[in-house]
Protein backbone atom coordinates (compact mmCIF):
# COMPACT_ATOMS: atom_id res chain seq x y z
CA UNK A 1 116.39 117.96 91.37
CA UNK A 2 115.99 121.35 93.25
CA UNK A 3 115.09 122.76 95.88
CA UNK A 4 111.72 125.15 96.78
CA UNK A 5 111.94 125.60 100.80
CA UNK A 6 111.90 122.10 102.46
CA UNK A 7 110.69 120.45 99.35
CA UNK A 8 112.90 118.49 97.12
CA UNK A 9 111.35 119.18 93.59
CA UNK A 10 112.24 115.79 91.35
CA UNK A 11 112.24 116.51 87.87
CA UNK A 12 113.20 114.58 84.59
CA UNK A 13 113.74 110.87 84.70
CA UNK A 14 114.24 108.82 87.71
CA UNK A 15 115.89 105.88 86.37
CA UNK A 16 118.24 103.58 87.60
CA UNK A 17 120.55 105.23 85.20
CA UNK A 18 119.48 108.77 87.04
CA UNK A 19 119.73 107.19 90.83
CA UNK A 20 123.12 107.49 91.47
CA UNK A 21 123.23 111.08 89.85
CA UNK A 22 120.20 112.60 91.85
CA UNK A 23 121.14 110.70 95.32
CA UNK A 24 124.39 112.80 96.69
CA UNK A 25 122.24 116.12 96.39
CA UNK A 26 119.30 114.67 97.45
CA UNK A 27 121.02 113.00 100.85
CA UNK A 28 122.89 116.49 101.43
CA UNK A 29 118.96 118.19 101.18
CA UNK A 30 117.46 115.52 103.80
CA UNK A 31 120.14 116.17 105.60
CA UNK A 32 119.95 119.75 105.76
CA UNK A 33 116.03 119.80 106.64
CA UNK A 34 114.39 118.85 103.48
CA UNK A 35 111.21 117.21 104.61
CA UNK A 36 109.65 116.05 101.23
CA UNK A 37 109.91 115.01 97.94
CA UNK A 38 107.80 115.90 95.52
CA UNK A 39 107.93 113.80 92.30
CA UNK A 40 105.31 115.70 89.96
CA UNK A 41 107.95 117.04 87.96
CA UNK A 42 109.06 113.57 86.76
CA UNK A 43 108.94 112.61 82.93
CA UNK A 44 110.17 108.74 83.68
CA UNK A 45 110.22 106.31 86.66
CA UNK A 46 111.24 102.91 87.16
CA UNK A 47 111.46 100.93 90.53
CA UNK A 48 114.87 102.68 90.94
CA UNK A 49 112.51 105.73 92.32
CA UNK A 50 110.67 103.75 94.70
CA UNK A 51 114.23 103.00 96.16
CA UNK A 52 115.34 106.54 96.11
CA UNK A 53 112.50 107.59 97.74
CA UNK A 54 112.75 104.54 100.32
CA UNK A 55 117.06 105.27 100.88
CA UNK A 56 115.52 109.48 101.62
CA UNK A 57 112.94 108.03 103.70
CA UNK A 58 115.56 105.93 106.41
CA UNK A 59 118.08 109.09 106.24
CA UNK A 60 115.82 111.22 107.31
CA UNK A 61 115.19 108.95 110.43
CA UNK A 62 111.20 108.26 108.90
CA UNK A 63 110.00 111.92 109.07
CA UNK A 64 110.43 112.47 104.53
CA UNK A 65 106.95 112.90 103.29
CA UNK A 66 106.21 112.07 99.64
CA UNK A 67 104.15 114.54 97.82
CA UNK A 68 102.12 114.47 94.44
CA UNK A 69 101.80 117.52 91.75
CA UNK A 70 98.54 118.64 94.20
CA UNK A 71 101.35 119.03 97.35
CA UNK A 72 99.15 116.30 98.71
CA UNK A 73 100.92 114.07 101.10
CA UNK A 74 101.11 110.41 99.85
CA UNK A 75 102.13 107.88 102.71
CA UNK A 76 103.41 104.41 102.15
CA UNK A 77 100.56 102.95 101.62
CA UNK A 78 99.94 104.67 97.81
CA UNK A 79 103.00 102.82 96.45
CA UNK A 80 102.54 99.77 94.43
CA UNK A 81 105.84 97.51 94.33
């Protein structure tokens, strides 16, 4: 994962072998005013990246957006569980 501005840029797998890799940086970046994650750069995801982005989503008190490889914001609603 880096980091482009306020965007986290996800990149690689995201894997519930990658989870607990990716979530101390990621957690640090919400917490220092990253307001979206962008997972275009992704090669692999399982439902271990739904919960990533849901874990970034209630430490960021609601506000993380989830973005697609067009920067268009994706709400909720565009995940299928």
């Amino acid at each position: 994962m880096r980091r482009e501005g306020n965007r986290m840029m996800v990149e690689g797998a995201v894997t519930m072998d990658t989870v607990p890799g990716l979530l101390p940086g990621a957690l640090a970046a919400v917490r220092s005013g990253a307001d979206t994650i962008d997972f275009a750069g992704t090669t692999l995801v399982d439902s271990a990246a739904i919960a990533l982005a849901l874990e970034l989503r209630r430490a960021s008190g609601g506000s993380l957006a989830l973005a697609d490889r067009k920067s268009t914001r994706l709400n909720s609603s565009h995940l299928v569980i």
